[in-house]
N, C-alpha and C. Protein backbone atom coordinates (compact mmCIF):
# COMPACT_ATOMS: atom_id res chain seq x y z
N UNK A 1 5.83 -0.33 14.83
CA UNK A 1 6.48 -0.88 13.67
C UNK A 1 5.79 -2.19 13.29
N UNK A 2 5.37 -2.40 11.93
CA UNK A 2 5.01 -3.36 11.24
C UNK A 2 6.39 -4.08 10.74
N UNK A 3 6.37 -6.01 11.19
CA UNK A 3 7.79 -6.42 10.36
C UNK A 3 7.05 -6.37 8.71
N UNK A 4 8.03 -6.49 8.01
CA UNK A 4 8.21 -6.02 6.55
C UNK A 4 7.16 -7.76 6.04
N UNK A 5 7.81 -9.22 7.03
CA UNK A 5 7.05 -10.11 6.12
C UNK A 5 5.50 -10.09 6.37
N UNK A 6 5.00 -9.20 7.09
CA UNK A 6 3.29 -8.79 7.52
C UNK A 6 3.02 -8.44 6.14
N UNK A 7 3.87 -6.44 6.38
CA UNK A 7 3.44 -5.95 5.51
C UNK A 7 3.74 -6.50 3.75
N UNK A 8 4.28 -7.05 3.66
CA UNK A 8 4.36 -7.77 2.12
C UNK A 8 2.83 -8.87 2.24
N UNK A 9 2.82 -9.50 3.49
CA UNK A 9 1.75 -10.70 3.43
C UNK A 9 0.01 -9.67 3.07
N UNK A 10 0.28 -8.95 3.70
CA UNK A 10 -1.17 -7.89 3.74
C UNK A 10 -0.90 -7.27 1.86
N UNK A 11 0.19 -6.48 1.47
CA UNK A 11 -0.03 -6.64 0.03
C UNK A 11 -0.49 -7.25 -0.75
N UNK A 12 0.10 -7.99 -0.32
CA UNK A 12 -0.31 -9.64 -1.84
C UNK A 12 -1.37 -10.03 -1.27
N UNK A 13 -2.77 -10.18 -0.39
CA UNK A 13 -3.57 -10.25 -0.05
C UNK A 13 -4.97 -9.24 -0.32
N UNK A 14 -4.02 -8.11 -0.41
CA UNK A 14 -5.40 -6.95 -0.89
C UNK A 14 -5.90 -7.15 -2.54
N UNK A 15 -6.60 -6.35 -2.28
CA UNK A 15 -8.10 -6.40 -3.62
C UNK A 15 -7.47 -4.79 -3.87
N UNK A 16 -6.56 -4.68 -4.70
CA UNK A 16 -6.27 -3.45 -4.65
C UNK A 16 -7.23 -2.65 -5.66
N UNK A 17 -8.18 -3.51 -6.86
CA UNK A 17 -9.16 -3.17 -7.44
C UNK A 17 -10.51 -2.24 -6.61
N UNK A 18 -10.62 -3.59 -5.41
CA UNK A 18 -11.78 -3.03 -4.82
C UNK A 18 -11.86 -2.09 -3.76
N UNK A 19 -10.36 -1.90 -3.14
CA UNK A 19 -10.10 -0.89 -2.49
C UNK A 19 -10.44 0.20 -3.07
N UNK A 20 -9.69 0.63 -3.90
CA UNK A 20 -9.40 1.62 -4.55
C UNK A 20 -11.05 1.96 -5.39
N UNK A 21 -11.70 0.87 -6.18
CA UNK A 21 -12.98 1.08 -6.25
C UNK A 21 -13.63 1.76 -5.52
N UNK A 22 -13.41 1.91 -4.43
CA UNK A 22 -14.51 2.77 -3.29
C UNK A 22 -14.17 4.03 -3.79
N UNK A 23 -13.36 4.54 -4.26
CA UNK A 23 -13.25 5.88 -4.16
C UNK A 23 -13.28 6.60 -5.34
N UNK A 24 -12.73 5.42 -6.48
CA UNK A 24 -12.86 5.84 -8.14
C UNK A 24 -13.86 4.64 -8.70
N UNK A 25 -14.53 5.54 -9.45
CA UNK A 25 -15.54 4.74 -10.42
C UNK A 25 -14.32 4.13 -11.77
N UNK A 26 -14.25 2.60 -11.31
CA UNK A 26 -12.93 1.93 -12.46
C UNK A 26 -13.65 1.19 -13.11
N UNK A 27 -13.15 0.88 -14.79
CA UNK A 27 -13.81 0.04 -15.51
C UNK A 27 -12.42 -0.48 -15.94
N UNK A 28 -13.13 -1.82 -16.52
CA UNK A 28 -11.65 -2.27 -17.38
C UNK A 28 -11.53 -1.95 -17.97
N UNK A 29 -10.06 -2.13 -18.65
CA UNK A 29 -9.43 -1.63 -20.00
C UNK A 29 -8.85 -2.91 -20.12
N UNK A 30 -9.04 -3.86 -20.63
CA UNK A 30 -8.00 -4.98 -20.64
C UNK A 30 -8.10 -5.61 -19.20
N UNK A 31 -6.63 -5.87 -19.33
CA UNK A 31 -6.10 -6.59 -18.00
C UNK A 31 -6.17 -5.83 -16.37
N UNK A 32 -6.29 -4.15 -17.16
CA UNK A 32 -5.98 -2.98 -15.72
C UNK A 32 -7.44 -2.84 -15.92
N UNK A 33 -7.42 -1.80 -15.17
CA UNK A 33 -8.60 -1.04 -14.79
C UNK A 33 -7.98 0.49 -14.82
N UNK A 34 -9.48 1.32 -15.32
CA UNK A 34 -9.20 2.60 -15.49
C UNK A 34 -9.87 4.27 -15.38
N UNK A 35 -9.59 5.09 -14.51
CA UNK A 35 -10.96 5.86 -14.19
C UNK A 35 -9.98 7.06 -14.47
N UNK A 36 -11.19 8.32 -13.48
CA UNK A 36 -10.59 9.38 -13.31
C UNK A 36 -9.91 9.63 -12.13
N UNK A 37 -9.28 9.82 -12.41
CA UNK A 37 -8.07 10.26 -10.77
C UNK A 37 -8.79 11.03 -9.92
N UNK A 38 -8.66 11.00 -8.98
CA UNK A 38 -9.14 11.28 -7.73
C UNK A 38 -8.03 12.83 -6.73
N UNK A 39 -6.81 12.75 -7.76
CA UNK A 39 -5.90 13.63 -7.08
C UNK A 39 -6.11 14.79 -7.54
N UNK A 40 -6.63 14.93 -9.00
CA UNK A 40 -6.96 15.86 -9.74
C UNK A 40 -7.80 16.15 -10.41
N UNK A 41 -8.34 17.22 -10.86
CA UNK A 41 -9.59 17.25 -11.70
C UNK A 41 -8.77 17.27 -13.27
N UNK A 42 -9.81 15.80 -13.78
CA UNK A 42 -9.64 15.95 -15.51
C UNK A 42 -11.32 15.13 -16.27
N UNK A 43 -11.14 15.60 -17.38
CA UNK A 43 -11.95 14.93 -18.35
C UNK A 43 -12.38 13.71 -18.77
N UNK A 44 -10.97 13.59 -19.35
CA UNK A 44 -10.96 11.92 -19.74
C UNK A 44 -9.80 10.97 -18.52
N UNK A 45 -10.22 9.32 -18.54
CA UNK A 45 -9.21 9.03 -17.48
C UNK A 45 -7.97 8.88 -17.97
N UNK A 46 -7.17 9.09 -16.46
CA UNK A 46 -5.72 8.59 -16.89
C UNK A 46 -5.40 8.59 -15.81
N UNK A 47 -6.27 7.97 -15.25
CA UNK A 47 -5.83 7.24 -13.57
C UNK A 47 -6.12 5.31 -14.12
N UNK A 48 -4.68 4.30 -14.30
CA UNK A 48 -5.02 3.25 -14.11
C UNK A 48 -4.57 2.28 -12.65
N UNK A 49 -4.94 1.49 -12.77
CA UNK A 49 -5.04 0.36 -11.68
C UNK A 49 -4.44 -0.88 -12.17
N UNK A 50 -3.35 -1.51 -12.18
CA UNK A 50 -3.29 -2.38 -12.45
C UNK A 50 -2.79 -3.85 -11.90
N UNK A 51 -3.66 -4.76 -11.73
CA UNK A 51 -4.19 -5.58 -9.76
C UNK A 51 -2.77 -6.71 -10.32
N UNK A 52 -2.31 -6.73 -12.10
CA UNK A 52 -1.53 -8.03 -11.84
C UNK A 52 -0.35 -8.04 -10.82
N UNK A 53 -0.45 -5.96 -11.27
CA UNK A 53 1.45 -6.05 -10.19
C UNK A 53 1.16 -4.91 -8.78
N UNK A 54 0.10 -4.99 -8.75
CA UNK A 54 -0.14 -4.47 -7.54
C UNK A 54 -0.10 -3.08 -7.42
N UNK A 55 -0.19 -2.11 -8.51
CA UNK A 55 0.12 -0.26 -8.03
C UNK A 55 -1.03 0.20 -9.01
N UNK A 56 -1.07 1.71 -8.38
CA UNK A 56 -1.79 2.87 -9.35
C UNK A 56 -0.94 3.39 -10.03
N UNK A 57 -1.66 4.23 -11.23
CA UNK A 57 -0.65 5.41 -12.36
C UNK A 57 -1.58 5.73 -12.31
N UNK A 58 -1.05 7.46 -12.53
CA UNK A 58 -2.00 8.90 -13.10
C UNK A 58 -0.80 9.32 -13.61
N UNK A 59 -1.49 9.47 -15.33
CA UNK A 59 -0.25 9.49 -16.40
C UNK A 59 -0.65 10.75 -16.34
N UNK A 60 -1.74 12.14 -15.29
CA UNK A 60 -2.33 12.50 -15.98
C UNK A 60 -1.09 13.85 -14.85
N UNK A 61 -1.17 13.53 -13.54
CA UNK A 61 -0.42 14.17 -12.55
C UNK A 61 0.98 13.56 -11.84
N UNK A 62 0.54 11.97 -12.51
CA UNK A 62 2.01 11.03 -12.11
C UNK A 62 2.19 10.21 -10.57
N UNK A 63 0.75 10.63 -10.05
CA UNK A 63 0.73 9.77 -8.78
C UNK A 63 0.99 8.49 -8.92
N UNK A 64 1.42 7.69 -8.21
CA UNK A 64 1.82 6.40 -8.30
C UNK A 64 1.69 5.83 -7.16
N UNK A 65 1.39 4.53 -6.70
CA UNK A 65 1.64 3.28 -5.60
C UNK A 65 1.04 2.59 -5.49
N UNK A 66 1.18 1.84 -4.07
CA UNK A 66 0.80 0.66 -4.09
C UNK A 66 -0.71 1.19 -3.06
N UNK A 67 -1.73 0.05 -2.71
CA UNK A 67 -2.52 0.04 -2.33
C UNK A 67 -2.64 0.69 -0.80
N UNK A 68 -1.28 0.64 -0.02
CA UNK A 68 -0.88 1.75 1.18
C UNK A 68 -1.21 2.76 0.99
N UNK A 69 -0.21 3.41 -0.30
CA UNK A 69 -0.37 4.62 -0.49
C UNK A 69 -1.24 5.72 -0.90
N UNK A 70 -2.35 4.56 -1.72
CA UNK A 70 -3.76 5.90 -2.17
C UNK A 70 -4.31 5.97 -1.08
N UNK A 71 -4.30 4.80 -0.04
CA UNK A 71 -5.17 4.94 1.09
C UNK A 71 -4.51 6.58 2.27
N UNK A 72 -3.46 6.48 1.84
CA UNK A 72 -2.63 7.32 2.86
C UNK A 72 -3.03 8.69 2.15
N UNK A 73 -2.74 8.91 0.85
CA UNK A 73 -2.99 9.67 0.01
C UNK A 73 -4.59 10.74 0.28
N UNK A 74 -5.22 9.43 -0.04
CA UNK A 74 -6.42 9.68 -0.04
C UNK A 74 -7.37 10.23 0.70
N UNK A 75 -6.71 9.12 1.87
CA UNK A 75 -7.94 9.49 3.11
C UNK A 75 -6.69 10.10 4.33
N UNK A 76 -5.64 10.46 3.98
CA UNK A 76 -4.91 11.10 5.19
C UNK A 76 -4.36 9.87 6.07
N UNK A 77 -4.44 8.96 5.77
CA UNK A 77 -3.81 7.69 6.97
C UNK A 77 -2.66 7.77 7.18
N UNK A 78 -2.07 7.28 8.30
CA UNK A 78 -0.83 7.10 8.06
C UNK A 78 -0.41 5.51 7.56
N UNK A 79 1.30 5.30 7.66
CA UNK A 79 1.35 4.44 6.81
C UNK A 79 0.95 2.93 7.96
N UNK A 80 1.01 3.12 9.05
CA UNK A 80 0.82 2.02 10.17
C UNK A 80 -0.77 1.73 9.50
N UNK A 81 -1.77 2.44 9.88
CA UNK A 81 -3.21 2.74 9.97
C UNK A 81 -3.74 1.72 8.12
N UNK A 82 -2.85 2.26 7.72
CA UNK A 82 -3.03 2.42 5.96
C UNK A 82 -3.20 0.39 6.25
N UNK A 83 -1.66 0.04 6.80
CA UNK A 83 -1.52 -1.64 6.82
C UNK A 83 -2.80 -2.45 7.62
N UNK A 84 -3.28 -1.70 8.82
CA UNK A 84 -4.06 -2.39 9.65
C UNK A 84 -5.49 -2.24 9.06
N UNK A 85 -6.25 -1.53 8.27
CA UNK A 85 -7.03 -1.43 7.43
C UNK A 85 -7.16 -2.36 6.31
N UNK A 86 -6.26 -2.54 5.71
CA UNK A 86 -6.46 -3.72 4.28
C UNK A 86 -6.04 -4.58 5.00
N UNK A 87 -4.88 -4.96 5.95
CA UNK A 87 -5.48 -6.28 7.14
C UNK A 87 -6.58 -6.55 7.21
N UNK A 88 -7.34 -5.76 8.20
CA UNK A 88 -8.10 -6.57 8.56
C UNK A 88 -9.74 -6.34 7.11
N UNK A 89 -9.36 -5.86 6.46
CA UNK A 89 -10.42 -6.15 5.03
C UNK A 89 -9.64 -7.36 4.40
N UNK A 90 -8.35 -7.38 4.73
CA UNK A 90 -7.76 -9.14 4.01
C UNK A 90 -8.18 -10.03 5.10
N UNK A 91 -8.63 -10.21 5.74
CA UNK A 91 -8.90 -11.25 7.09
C UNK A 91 -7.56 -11.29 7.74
N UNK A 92 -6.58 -10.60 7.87
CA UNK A 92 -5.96 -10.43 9.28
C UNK A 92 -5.59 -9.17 10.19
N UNK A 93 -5.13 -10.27 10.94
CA UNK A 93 -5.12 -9.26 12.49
C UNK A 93 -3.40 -8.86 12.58
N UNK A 94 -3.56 -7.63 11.79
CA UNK A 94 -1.75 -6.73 12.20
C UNK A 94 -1.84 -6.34 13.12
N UNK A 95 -0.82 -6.59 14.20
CA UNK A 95 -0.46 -5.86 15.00
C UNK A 95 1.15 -5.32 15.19
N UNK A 96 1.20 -4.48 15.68
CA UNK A 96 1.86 -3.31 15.63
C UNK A 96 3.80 -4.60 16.51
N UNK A 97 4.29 -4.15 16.38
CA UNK A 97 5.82 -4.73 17.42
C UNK A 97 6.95 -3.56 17.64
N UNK A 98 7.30 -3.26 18.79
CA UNK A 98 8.28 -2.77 18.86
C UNK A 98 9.38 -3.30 19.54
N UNK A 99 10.55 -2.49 19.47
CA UNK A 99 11.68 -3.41 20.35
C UNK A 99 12.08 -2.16 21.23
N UNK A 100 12.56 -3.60 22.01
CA UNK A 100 12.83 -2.77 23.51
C UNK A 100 14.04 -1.76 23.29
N UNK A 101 13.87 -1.30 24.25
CA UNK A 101 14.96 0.57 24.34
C UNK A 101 16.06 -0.58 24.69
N UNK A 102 17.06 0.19 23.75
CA UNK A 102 18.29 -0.23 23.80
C UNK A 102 18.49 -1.33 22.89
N UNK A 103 18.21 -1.97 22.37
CA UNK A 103 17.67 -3.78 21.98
C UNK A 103 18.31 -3.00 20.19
N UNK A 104 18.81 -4.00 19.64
CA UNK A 104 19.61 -4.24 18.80
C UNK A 104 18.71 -5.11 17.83
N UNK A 105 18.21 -4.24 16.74
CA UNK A 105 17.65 -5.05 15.15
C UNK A 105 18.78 -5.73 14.42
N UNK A 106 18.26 -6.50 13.58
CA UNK A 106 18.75 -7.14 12.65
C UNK A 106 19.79 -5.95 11.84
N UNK A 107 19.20 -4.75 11.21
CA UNK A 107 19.80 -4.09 10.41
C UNK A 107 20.75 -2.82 10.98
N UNK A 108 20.86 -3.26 12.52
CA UNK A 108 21.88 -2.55 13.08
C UNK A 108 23.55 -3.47 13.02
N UNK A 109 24.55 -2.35 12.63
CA UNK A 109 25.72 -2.80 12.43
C UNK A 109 26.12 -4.28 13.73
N UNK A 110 25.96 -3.51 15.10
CA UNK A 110 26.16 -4.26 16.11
C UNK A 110 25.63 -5.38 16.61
N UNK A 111 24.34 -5.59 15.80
CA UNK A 111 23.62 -6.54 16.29
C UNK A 111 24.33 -7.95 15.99
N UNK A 112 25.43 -8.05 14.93
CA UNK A 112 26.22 -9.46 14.97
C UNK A 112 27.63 -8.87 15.32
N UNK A 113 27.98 -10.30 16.05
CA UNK A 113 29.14 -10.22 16.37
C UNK A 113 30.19 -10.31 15.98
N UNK A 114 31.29 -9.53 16.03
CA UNK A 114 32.46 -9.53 15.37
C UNK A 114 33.05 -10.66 15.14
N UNK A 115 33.94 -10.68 14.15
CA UNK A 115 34.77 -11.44 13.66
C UNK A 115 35.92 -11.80 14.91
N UNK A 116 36.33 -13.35 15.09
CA UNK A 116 37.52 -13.56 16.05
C UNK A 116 38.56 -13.83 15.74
């Protein structure tokens, strides 16, 4: 398990342009960027990129996400693999945390204590 403030820190850190560049030939359109999708075969593009808010669109098949997900998409990653990859292409080092057997998270009912 990745905690959530990693994986948000590794988001807002990726080049989701140049990631995703590796695999689609993108040009600008404006502010986005815009190619041919990669999920499907078409003509003209309608695969965009757009780096202000961080996700893909294919208006063309409707794929959508964030920079995790084409990677997962794409190349088969999973979603752990997907984070430790644009880590360490963002300059850090994710590593993985789990909690101990039995051990009580934050978003378990029990983990605070009742009312007295």
């Amino acid at each position: 398990m990745i905690p959530d403030d990693v994986v948000d820190e590794v988001r807002s850190r990726a080049d989701i342009v140049e990631i995703i560049g590796e695999h689609v030939s993108l040009k600008r359109s404006g502010k986005d960027f815009k190619g041919r999708c990669p999920f499907h075969e078409e003509r003209t593009p309608s695969f965009y990129v757009v780096p202000s808010k961080g996700f893909y669109k294919c208006f063309g098949c409707n794929e959508s996400g964030d920079v995790f997900t084409f990677l997962m998409k794409r190349l088969g990653m999973s979603f752990v693999d997907a984070v430790k990859a644009v880590g360490e292409r963002s300059g850090m080092d994710v590593r993985e945390v789990s909690r101990q057997d039995g051990g009580l998270g934050p978003h378990d009912p029990k983990f605070y204590p009742a009312p007295t």
